[in-house]
C-alpha atoms as a PDB file:
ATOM      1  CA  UNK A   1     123.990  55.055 119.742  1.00  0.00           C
ATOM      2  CA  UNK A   2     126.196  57.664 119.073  1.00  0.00           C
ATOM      3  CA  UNK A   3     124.999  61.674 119.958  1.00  0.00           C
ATOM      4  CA  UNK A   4     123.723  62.585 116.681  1.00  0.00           C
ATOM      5  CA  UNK A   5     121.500  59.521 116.190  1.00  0.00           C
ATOM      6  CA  UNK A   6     120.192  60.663 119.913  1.00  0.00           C
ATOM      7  CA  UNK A   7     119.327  63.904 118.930  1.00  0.00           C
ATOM      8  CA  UNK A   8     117.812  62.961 115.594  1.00  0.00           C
ATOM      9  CA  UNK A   9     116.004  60.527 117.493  1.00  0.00           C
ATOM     10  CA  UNK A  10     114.015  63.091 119.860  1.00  0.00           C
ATOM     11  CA  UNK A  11     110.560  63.806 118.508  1.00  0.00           C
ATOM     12  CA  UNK A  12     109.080  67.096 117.701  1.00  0.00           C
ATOM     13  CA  UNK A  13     105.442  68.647 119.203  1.00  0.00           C
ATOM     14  CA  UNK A  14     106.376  68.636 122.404  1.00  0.00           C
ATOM     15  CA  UNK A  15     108.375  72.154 122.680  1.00  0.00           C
ATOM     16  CA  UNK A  16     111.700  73.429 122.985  1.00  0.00           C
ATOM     17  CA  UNK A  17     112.390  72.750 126.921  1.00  0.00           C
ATOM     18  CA  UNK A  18     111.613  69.211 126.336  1.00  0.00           C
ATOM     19  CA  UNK A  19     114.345  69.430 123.692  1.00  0.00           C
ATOM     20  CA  UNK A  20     116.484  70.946 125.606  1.00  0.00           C
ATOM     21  CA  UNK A  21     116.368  69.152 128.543  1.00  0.00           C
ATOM     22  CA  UNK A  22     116.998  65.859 126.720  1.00  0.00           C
ATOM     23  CA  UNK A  23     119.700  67.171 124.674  1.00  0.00           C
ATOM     24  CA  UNK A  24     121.176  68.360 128.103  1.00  0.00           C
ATOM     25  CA  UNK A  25     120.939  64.374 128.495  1.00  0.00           C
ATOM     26  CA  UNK A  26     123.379  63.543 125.656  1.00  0.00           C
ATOM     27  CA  UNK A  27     125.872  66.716 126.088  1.00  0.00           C
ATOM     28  CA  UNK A  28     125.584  66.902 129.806  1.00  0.00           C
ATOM     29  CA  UNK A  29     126.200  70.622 129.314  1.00  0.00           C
ATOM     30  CA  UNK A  30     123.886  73.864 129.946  1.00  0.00           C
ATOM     31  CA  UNK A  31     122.141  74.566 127.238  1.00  0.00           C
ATOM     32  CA  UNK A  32     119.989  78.061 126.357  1.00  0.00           C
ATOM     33  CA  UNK A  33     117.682  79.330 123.837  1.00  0.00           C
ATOM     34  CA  UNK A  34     117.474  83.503 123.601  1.00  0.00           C
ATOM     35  CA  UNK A  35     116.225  85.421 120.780  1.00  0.00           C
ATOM     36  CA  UNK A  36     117.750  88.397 118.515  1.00  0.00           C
ATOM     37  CA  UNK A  37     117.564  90.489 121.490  1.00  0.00           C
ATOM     38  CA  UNK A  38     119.620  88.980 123.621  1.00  0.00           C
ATOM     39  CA  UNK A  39     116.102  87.955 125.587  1.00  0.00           C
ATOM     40  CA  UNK A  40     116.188  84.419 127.090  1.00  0.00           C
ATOM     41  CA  UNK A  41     113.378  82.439 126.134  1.00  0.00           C
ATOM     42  CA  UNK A  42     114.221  78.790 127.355  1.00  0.00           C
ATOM     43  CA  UNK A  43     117.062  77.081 129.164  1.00  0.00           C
ATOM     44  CA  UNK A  44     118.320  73.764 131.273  1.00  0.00           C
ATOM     45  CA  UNK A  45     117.846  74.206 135.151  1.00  0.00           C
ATOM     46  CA  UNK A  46     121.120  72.800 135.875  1.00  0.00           C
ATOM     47  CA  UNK A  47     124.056  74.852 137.476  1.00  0.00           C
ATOM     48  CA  UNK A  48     127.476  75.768 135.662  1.00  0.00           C
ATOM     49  CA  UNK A  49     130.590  77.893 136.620  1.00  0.00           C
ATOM     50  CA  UNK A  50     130.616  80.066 133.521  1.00  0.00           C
ATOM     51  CA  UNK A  51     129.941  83.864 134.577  1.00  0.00           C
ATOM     52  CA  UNK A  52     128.513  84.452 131.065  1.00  0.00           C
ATOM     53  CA  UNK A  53     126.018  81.501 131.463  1.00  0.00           C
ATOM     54  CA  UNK A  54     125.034  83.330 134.624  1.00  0.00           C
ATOM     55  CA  UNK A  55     124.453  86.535 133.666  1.00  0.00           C
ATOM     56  CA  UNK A  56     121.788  84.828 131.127  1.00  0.00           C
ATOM     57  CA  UNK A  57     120.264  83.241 133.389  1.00  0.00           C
ATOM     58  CA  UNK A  58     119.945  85.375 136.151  1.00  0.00           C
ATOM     59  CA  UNK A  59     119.697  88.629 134.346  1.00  0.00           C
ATOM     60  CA  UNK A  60     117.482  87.354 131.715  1.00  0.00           C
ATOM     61  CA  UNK A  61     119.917  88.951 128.851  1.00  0.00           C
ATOM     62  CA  UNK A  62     123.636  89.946 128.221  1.00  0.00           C
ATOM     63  CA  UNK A  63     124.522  93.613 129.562  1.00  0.00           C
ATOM     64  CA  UNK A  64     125.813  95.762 127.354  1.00  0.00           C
ATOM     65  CA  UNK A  65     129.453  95.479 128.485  1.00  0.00           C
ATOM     66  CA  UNK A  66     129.225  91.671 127.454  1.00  0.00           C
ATOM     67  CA  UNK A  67     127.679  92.380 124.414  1.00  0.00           C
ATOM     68  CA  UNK A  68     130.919  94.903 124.071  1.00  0.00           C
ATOM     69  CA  UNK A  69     133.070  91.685 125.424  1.00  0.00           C
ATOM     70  CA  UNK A  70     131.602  89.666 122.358  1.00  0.00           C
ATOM     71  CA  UNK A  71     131.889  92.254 119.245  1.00  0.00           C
ATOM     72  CA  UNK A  72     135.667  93.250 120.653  1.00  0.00           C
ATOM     73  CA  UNK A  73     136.336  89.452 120.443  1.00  0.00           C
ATOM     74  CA  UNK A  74     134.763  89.110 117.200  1.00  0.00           C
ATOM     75  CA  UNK A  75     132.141  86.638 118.450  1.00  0.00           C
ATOM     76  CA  UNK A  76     129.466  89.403 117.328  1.00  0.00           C
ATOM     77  CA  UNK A  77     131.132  89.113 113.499  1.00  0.00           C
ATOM     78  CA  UNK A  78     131.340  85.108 113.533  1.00  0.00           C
ATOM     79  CA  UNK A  79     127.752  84.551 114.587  1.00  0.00           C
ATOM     80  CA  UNK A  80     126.654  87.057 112.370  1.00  0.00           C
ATOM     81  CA  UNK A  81     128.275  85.785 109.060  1.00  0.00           C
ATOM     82  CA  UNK A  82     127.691  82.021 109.987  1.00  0.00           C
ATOM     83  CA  UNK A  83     124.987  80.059 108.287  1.00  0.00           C
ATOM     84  CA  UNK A  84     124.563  77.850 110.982  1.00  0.00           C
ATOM     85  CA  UNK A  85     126.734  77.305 114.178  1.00  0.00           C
ATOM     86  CA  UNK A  86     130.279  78.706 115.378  1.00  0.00           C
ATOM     87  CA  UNK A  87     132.293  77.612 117.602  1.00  0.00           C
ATOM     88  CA  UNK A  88     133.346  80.336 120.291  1.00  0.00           C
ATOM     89  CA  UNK A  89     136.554  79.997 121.840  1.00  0.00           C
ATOM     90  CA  UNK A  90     138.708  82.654 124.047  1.00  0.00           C
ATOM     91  CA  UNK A  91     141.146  83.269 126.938  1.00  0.00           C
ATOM     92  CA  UNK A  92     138.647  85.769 128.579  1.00  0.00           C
ATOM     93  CA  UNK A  93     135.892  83.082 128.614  1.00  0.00           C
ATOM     94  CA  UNK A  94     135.695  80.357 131.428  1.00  0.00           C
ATOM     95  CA  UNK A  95     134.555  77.861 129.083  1.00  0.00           C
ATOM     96  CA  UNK A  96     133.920  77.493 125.288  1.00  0.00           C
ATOM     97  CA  UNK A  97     130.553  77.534 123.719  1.00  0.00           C
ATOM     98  CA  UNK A  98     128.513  76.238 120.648  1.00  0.00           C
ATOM     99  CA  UNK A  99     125.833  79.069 118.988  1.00  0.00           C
ATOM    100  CA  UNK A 100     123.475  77.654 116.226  1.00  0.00           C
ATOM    101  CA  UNK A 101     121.131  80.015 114.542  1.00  0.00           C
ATOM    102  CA  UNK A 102     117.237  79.484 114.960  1.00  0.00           C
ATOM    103  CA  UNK A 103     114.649  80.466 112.008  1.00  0.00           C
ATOM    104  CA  UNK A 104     111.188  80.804 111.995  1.00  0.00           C
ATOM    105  CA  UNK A 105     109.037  79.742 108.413  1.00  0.00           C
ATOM    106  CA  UNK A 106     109.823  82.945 107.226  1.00  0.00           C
ATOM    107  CA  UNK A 107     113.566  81.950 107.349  1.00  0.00           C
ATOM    108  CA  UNK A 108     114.228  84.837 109.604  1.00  0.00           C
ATOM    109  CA  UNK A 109     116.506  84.216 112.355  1.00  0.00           C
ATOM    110  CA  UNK A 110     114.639  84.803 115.601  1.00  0.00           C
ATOM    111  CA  UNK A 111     117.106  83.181 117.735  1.00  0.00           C
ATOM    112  CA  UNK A 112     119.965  80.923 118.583  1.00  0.00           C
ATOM    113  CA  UNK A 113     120.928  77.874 121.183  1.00  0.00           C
ATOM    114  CA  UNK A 114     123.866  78.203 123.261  1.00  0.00           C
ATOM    115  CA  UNK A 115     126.072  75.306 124.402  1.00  0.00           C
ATOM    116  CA  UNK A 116     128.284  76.127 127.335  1.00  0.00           C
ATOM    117  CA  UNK A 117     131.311  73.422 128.038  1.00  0.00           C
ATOM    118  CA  UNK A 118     132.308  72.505 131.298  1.00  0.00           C
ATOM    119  CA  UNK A 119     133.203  69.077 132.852  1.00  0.00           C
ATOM    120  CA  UNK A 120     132.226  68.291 129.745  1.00  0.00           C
ATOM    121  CA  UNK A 121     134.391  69.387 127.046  1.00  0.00           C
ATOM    122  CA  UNK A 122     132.938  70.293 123.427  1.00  0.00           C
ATOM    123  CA  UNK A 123     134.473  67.443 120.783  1.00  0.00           C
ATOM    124  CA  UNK A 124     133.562  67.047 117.174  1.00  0.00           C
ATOM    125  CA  UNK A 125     130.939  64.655 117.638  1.00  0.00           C
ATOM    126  CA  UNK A 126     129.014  67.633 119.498  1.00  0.00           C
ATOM    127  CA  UNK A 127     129.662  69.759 116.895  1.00  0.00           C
ATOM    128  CA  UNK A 128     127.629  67.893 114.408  1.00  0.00           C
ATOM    129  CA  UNK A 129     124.890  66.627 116.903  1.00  0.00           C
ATOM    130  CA  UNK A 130     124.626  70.559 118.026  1.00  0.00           C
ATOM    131  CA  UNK A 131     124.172  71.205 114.602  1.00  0.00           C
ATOM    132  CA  UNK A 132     121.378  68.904 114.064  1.00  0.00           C
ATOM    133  CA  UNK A 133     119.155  70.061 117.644  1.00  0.00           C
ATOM    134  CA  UNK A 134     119.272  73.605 116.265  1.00  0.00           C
ATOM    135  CA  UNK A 135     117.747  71.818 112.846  1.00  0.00           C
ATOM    136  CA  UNK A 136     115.314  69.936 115.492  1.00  0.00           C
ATOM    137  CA  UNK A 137     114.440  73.308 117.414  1.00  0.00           C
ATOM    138  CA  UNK A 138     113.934  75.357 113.654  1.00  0.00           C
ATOM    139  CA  UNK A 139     111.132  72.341 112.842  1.00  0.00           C
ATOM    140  CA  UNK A 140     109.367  72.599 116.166  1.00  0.00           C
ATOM    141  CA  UNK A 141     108.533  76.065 115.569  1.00  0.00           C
ATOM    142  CA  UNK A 142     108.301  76.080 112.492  1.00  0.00           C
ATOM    143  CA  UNK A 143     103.784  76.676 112.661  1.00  0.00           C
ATOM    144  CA  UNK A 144     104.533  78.866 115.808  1.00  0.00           C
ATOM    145  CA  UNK A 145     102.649  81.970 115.245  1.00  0.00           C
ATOM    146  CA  UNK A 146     104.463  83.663 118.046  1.00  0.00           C
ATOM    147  CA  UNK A 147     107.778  83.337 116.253  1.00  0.00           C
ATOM    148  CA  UNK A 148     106.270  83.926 112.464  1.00  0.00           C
ATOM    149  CA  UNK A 149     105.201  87.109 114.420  1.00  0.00           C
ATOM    150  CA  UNK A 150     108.514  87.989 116.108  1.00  0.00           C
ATOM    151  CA  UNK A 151     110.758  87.836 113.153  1.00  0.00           C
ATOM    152  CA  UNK A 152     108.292  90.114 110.739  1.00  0.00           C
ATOM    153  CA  UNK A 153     107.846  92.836 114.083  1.00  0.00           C
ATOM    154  CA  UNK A 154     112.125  92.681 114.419  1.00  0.00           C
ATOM    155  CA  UNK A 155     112.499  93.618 111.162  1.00  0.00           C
ATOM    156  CA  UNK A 156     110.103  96.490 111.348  1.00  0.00           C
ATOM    157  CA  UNK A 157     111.413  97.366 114.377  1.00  0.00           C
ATOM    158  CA  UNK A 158     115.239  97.686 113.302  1.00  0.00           C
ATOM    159  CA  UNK A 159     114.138  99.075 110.266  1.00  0.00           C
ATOM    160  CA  UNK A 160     112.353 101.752 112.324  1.00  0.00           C
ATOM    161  CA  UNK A 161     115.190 102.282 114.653  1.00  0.00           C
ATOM    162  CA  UNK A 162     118.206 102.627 111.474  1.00  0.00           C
ATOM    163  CA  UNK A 163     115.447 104.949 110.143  1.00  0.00           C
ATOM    164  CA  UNK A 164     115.390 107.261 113.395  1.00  0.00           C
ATOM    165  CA  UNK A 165     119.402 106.269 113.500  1.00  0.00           C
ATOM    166  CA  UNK A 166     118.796 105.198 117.059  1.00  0.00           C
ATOM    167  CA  UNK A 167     121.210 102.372 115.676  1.00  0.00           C
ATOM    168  CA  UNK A 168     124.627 103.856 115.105  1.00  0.00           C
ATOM    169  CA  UNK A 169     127.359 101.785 116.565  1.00  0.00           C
ATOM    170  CA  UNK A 170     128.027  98.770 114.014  1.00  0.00           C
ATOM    171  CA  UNK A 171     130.143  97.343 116.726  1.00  0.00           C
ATOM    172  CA  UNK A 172     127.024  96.370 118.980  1.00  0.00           C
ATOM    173  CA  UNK A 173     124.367  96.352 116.524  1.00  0.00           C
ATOM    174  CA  UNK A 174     126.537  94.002 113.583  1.00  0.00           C
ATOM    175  CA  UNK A 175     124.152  90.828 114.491  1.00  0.00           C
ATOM    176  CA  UNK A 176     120.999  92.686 114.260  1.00  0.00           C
ATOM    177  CA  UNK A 177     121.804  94.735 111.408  1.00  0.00           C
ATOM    178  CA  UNK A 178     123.198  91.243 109.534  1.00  0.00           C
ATOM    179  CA  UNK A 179     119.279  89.724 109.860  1.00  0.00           C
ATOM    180  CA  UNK A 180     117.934  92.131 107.080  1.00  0.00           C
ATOM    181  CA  UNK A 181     120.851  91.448 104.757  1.00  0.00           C
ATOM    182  CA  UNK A 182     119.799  87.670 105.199  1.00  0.00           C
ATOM    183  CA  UNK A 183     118.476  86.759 101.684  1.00  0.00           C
ATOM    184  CA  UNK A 184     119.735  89.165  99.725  1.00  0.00           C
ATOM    185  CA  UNK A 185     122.362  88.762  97.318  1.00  0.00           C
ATOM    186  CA  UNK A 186     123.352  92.140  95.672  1.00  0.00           C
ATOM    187  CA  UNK A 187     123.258  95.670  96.233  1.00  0.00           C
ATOM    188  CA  UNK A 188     119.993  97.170  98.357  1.00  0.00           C
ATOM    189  CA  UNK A 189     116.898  99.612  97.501  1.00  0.00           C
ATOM    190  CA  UNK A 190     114.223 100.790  99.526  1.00  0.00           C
ATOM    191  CA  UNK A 191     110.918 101.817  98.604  1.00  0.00           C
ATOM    192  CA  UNK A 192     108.357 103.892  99.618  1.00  0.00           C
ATOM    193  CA  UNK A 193     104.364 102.831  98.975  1.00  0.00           C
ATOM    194  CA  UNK A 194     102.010 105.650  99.371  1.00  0.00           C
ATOM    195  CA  UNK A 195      98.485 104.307 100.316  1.00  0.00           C
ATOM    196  CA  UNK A 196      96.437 107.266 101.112  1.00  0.00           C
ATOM    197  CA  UNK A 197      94.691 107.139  97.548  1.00  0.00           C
ATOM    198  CA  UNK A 198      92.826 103.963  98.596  1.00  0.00           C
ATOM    199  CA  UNK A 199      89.416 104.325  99.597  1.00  0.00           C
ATOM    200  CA  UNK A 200      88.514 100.522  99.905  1.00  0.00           C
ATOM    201  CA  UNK A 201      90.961  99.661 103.009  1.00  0.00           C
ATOM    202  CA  UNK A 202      89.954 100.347 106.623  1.00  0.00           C
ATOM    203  CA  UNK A 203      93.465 100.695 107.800  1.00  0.00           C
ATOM    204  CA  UNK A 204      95.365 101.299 104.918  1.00  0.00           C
ATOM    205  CA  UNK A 205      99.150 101.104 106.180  1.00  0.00           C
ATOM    206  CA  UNK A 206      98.459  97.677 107.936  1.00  0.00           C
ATOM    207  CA  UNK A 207      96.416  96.175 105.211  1.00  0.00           C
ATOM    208  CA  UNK A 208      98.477  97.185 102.654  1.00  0.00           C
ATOM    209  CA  UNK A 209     101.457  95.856 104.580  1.00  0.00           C
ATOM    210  CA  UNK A 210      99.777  92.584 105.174  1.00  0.00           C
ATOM    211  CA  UNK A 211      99.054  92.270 101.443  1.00  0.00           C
ATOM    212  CA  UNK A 212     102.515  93.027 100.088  1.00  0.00           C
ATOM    213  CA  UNK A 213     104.311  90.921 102.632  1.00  0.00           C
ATOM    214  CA  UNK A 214     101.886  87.977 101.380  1.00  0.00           C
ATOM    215  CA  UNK A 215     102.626  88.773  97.601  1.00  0.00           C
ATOM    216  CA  UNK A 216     106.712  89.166  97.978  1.00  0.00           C
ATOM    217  CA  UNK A 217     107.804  87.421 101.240  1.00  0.00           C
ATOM    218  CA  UNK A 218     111.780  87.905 100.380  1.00  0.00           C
ATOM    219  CA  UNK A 219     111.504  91.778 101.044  1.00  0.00           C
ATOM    220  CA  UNK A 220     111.715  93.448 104.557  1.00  0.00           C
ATOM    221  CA  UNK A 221     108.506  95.954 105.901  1.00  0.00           C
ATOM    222  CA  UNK A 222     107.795  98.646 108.279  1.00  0.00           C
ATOM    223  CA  UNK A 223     105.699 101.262 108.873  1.00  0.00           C
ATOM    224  CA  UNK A 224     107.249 104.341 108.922  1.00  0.00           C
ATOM    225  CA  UNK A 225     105.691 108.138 108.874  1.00  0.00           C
ATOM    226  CA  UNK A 226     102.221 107.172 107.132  1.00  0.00           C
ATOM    227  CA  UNK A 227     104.757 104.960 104.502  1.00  0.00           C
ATOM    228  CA  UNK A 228     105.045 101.393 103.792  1.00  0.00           C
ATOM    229  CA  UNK A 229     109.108 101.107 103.747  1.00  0.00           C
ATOM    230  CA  UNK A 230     110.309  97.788 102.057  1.00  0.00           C
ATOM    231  CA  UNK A 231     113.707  96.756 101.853  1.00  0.00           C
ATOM    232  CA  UNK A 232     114.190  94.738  98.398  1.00  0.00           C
ATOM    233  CA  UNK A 233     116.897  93.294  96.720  1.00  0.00           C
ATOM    234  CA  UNK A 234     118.826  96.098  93.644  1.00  0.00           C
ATOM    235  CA  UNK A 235     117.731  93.537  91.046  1.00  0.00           C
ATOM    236  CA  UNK A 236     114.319  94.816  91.466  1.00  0.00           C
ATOM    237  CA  UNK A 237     114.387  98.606  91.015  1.00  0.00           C
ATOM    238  CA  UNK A 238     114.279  98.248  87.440  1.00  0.00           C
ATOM    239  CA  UNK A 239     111.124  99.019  86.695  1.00  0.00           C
ATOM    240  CA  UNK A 240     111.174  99.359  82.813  1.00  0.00           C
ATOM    241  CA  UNK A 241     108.224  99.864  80.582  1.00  0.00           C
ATOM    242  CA  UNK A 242     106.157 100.590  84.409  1.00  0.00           C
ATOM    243  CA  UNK A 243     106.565  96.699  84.876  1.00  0.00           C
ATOM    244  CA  UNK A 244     107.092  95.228  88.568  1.00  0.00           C
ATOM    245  CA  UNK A 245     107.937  91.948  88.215  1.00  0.00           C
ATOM    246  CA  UNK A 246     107.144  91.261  84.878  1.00  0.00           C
ATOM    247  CA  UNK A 247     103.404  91.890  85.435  1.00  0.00           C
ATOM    248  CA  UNK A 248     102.339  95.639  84.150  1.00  0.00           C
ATOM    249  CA  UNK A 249     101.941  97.532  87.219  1.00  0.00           C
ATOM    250  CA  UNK A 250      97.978  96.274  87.715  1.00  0.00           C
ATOM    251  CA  UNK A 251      98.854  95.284  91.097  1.00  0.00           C
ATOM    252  CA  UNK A 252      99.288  98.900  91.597  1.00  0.00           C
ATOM    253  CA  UNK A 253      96.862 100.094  89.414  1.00  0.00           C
ATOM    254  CA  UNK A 254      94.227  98.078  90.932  1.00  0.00           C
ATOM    255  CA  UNK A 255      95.348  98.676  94.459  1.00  0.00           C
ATOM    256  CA  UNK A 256      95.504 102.748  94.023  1.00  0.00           C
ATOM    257  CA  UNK A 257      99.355 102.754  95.514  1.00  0.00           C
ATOM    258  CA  UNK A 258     102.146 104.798  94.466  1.00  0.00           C
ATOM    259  CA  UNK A 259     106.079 104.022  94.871  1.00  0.00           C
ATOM    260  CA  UNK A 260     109.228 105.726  95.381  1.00  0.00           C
ATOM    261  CA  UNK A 261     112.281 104.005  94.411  1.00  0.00           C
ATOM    262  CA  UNK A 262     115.865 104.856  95.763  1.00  0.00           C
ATOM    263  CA  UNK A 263     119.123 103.666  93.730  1.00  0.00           C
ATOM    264  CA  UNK A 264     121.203 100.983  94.774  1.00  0.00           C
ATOM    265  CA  UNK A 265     123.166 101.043  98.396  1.00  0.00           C
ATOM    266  CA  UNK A 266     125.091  98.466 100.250  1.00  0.00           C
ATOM    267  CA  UNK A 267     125.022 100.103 103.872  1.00  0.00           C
ATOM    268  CA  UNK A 268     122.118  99.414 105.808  1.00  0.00           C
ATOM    269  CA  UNK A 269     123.169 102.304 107.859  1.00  0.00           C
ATOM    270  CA  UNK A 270     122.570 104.717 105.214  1.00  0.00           C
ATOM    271  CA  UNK A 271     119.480 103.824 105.360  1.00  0.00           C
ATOM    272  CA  UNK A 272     117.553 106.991 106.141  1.00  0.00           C
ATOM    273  CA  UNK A 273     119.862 108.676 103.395  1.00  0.00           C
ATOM    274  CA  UNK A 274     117.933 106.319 100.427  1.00  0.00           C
ATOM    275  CA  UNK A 275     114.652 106.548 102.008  1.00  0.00           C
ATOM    276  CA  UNK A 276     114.717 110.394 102.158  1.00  0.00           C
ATOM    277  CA  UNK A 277     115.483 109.950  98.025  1.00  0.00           C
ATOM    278  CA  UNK A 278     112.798 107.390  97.913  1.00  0.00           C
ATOM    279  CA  UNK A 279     110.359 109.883  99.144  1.00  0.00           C
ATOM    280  CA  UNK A 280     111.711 112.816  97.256  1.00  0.00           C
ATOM    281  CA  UNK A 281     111.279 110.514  94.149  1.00  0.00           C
ATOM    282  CA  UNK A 282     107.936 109.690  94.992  1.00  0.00           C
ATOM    283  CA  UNK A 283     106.464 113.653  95.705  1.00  0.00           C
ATOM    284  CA  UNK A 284     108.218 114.789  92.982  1.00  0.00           C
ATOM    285  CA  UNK A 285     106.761 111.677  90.534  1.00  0.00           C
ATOM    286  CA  UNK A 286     103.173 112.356  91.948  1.00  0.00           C
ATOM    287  CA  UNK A 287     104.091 116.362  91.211  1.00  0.00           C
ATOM    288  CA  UNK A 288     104.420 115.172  87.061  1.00  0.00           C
ATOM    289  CA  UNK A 289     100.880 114.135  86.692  1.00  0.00           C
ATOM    290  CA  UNK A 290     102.832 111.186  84.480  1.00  0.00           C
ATOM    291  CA  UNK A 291      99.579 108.545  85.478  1.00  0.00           C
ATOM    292  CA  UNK A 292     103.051 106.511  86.418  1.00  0.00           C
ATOM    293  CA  UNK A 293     102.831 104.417  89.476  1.00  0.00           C
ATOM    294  CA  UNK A 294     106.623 104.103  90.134  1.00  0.00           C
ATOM    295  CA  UNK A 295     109.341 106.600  90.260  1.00  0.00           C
ATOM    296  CA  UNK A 296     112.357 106.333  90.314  1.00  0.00           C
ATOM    297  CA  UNK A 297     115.305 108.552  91.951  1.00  0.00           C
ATOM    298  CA  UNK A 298     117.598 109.881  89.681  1.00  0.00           C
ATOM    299  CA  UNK A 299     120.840 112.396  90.893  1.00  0.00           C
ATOM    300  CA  UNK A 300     118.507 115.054  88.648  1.00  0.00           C
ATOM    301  CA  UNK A 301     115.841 115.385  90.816  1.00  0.00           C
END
């Protein structure tokens, strides 16, 4: 039996070091699971040569130097813009490597498996049964709450830090930055959602955070100064006739919320540039006494 009937042949429930310790079985390579922080979560107990390997293990993450290493050889660019896996090859490292991408329910990426080569080497057939253990690892968490939890807090929390442009150096911060693109399509827009006129809601920013993420699970959330702040896709800012979605704005209506709109953007680190017009468009929309729900930003105000 070849290696990709082995690895489809694994079963699921029983959690990702089982799965990684039999794939290490069929590849008889080190194998390592870290998240979107560079944060090792799970890896084979078995030794290897390969100074990046053991700096992960050891360490517990990748310094920033390596993470340097990895955007000046373009390794931050190819696992950012692949769907699935890359292959990583380069004269600086001891041995090649395999990276497949890891997504929660939500379909965020929360993490990726790492294949290091050594005695032995990484052929095609590995390739394709790589491919199919990072499918096997996506289904067994798939109902983890811990995961569904980590992708929705990393987006909040990038979104917070490009907000407070903690995050400035696209060089380092390309992969993280590339996880709130994921999904979208077209040009960007961020929104502001005032909540403070609700008088039914204990905690009004978390509640009302909860319910939007429930009603449109494609956009991205945080909470940011007394604001819910949701990423969306362009497509959506047109909000003729007061209509969000095709449904007249009830939702908001019934809800007491208010919105700020930006216009479109590409650059998610222009960020705090569109949310400041977000919120302008919002105070100054509230300031018309309209009875609108959502404004829009227009160069006029």
């Amino acid at each position: 039996m070849g290696k990709l009937e082995q690895i489809k042949a694994l079963g699921n429930g029983q959690g990702i070091q089982y799965l990684l310790d039999a794939a290490y079985e069929i590849f008889q390579n080190p194998i390592a699971m870290f998240d979107t922080y560079y944060t090792l979560k799970v890896h084979t107990d078995v030794a290897s040569d390969d100074p990046l390997w053991n700096e992960l293990i050891s360490t517990g993450t990748f310094s920033r130097k390596t993470q340097e290493f990895f955007a000046k050889e373009y390794f931050t660019e190819y696992v950012a813009n692949a769907d699935k896996l890359v292959v990583l090859k380069s004269d600086e490292l001891k041995h090649d490597r395999i990276l497949g991408n890891i997504f929660n329910r939500d379909k965020i990426k929360i993490g990726q498996i790492v294949m290091v080569g050594g005695d032995a080497l990484i052929g095609a057939e590995d390739t394709v049964a790589f491919d199919a253990l990072a499918d096997k690892i996506t289904a067994e968490i798939r109902d983890d709450e811990y995961f569904t939890a980590y992708g929705r807090a990393y987006h909040e929390d990038i979104i917070t830090k490009l907000l407070d442009k903690v995050i400035r150096e696209p060089k380092i911060y390309t992969s993280h930055i590339q996880i709130l693109y994921e999904g979208f399509e077209d040009y960007l827009c961020v929104a502001v959602v005032d909540v403070t006129q609700n008088d039914t809601w204990q905690d009004k920013l978390a509640h009302g955070k909860k319910l939007l993420e429930s009603k449109y699970r494609s956009f991205k959330y945080a909470i940011y100064a007394d604001y819910i702040v949701i990423i969306m896709s362009s497509k959506y800012r047109n909000f003729y006739g007061e209509q969000f979605f095709g449904i007249r704005n009830s939702f908001f209506e019934q809800n007491n919320l208010l919105v700020g709109m930006s216009d479109s953007f590409e650059n998610l680190y222009e960020l705090r540039e569109y949310y400041d017009r977000a919120v302008k468009a919002l105070k100054t929309g509230v300031k018309s006494q309209s009875g609108r729900r959502v404004f829009e930003y227009t160069e006029a105000l």
